[in-house]
Protein backbone atom coordinates (compact mmCIF):
# COMPACT_ATOMS: atom_id res chain seq x y z
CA UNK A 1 107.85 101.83 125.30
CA UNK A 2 104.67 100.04 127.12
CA UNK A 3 103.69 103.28 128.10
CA UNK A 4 104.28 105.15 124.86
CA UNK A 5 101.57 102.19 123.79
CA UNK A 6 99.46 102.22 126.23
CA UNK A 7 98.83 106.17 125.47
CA UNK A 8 98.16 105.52 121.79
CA UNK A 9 95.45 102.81 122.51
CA UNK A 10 94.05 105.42 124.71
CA UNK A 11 94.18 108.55 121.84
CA UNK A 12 92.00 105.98 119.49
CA UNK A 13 89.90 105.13 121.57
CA UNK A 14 88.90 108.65 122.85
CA UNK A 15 88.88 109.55 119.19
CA UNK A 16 85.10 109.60 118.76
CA UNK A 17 84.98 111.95 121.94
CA UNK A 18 86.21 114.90 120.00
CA UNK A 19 84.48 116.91 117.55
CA UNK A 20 86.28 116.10 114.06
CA UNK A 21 87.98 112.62 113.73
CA UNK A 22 89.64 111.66 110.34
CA UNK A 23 91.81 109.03 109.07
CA UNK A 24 93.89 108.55 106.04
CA UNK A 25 96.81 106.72 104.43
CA UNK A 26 100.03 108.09 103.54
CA UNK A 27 103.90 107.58 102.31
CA UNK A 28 106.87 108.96 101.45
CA UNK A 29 110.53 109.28 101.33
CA UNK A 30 113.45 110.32 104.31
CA UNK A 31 117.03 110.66 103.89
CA UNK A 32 119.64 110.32 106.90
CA UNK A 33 122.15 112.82 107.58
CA UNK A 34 124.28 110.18 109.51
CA UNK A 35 127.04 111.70 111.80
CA UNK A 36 129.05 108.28 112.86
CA UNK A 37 132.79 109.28 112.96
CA UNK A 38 134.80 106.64 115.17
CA UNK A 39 138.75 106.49 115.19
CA UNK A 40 140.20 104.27 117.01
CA UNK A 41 143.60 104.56 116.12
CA UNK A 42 144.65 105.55 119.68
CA UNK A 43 143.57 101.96 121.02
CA UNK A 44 145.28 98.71 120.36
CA UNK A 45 142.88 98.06 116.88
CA UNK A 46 143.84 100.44 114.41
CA UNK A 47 140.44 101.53 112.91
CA UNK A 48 138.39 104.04 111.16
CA UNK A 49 134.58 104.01 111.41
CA UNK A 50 133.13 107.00 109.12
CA UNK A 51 130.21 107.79 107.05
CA UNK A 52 130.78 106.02 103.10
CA UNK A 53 128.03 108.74 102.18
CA UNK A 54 126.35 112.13 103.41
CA UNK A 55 122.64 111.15 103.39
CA UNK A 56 120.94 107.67 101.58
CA UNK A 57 117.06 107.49 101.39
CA UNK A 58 114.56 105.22 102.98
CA UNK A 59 110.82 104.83 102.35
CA UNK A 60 107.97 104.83 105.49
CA UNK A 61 104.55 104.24 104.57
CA UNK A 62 101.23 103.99 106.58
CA UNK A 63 98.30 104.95 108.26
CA UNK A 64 97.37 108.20 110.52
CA UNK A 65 94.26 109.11 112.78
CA UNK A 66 93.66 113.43 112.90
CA UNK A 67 91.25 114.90 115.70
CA UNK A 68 90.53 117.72 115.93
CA UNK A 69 89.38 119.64 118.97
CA UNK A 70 89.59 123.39 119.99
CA UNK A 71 91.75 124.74 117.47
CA UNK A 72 94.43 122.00 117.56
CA UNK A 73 94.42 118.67 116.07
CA UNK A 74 96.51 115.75 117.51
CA UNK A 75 97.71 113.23 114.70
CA UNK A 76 99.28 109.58 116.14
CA UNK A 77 100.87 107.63 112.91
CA UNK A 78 101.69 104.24 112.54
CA UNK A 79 104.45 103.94 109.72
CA UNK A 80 106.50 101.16 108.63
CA UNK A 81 110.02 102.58 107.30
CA UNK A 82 113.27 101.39 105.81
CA UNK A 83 116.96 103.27 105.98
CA UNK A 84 120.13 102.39 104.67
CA UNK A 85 123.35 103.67 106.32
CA UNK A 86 126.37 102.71 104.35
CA UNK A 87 129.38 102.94 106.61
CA UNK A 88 133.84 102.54 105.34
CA UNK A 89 135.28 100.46 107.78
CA UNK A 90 139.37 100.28 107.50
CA UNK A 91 142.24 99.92 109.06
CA UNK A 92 144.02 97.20 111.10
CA UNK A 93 142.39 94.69 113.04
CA UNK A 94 144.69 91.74 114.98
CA UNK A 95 147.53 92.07 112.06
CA UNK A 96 144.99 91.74 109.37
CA UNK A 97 143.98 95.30 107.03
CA UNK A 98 140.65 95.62 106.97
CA UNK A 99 138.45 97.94 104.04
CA UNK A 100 134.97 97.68 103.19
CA UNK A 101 131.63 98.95 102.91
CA UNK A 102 129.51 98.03 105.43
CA UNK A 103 125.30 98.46 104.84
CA UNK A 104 122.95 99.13 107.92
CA UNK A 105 119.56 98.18 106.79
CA UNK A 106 116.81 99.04 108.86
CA UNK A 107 113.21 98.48 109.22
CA UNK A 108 111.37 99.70 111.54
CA UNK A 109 107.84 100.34 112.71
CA UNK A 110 107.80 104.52 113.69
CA UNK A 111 104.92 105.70 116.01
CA UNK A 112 104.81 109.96 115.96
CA UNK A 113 102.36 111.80 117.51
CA UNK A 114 102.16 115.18 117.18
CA UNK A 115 100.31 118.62 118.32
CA UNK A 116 99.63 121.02 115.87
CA UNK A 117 97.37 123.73 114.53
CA UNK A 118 96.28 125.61 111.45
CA UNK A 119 96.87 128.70 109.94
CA UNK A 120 94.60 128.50 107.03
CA UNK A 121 95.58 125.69 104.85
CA UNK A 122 98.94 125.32 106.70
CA UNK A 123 99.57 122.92 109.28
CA UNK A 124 102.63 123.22 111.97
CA UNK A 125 103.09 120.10 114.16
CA UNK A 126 105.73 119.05 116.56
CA UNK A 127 105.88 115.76 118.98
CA UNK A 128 107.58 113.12 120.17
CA UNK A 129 108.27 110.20 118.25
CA UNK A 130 109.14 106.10 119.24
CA UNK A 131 111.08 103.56 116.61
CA UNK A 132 110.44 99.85 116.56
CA UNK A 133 113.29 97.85 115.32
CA UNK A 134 111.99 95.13 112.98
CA UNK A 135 115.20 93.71 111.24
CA UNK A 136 118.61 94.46 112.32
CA UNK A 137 121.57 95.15 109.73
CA UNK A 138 123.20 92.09 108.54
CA UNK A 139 126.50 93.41 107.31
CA UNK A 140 127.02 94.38 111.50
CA UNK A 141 125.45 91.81 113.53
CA UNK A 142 128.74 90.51 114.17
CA UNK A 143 130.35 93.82 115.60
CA UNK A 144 127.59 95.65 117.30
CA UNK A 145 124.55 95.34 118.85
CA UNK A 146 120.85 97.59 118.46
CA UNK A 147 118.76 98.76 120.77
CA UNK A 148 114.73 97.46 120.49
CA UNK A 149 112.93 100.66 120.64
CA UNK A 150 114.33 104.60 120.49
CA UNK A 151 112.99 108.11 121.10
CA UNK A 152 113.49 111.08 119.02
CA UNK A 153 110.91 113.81 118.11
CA UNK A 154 109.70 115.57 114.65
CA UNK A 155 108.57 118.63 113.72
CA UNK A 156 107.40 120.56 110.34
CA UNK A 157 104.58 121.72 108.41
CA UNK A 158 102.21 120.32 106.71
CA UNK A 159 99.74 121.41 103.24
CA UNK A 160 96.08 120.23 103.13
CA UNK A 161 94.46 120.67 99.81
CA UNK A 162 90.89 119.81 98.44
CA UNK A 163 90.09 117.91 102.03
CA UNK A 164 91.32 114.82 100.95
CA UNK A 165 94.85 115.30 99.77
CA UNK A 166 97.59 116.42 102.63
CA UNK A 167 101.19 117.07 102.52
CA UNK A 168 104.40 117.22 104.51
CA UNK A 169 107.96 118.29 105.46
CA UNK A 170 109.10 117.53 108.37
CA UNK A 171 112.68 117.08 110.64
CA UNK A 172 112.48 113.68 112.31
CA UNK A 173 115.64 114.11 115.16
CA UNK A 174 117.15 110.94 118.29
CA UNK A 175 117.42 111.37 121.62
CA UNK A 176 119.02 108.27 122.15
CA UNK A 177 121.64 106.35 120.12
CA UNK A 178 120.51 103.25 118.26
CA UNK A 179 123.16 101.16 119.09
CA UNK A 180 124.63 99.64 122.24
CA UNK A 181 128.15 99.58 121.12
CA UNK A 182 130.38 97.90 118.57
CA UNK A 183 132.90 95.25 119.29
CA UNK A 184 135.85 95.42 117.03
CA UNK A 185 139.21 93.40 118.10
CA UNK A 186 137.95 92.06 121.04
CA UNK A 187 137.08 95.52 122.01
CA UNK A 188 133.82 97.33 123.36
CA UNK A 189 133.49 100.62 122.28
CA UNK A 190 130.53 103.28 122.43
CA UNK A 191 130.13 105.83 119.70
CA UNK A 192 127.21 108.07 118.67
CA UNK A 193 125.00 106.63 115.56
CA UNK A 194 122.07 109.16 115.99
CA UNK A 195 120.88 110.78 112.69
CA UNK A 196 119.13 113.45 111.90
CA UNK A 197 116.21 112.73 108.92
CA UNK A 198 114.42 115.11 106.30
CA UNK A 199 110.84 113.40 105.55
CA UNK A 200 108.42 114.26 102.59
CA UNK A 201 105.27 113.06 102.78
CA UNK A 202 102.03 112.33 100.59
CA UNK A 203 99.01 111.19 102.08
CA UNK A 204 95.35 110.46 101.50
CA UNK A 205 92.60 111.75 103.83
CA UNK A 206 89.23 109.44 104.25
């Protein structure tokens, strides 16, 4: 994560270097397409660990930096965003039937920065992508534990119109889990929390 920094600090301060620098404000919406399926019925609790709904949305909101130089443009972003994950947890733990809803609430502080190019007023971008965890989800902080920072990537395309206004749709994907594990009965176990997102952006070019 230092490093992932350390290279932004260095893209901004190169900025004026290049031949076209911009900057602009921007926000939007994302919905999760959460995948978490645990069953632990095979091990001495007697649990099920699923999805309570397909996708829930979040907001992000920020700032971004565009330069331009030789027919690409590189675009760091520094968003602040919110997701809710609302997961049924039931079964039997130590003799006692367990069923509820349990909310993972995160904020977070996302750093993209992608590569792309033009073709006429369309953008397509792709890059890599780091996620700051801000506030960690109440409802689980007894049962399992999050990780500080993750990596994932995005990708999509992107609208500008009247050189201030600029749109996009993008796929934000994790390649790492966001969680360390989750302790249930005494129990350690690992399971797979990465998500897949769909984000829509609006955004404001200065």
């Amino acid at each position: 994560m230092k490093k992932f920094v350390v290279i932004i600090l260095a893209l901004v301060l190169a900025a004026p270097l290049f031949s076209q620098v911009k900057f602009g404000l921007k926000a939007g919406a994302s919905t999760d397409f959460t995948f978490t399926n645990l069953d632990l019925s095979q091990a001495s609790v007697d649990v099920i660990l699923q999805n309570a709904k397909n996708a829930e949305w979040g907001f992000q909101g920020g700032a971004f930096l565009r330069v331009s130089f030789a027919g690409f443009y590189l675009q760091p972003e520094f968003l602040l965003a919110t997701a809710t994950n609302s997961l049924m947890y039931e079964g039997v733990v130590d003799g006692q039937p367990v069923d509820e809803i349990l909310e993972q609430k995160f904020t977070k502080l996302n750093i993209p920065v992608l590569l792309g190019f033009k073709l006429g007023p369309v953008r397509i971008n792709a890059g890599p992508a780091a996620s700051i965890l801000l506030s960690e989800p109440s409802d689980m902080a007894d049962i399992a534990t999050y990780k500080t920072a993750t990596f994932g990537y995005q990708a999509g395309v992107g609208l500008d119109l009247f050189k201030k206004l600029t749109l996009d749709v993008r796929y934000e994907g994790n390649l790492n889990q966001f969680g360390d594990g989750i302790t249930i009965g005494g129990e350690t176990f690992e399971f797979d929390d990465r998500t897949g997102a769909l984000l829509v952006q609006v955004g404001f070019i200065f």
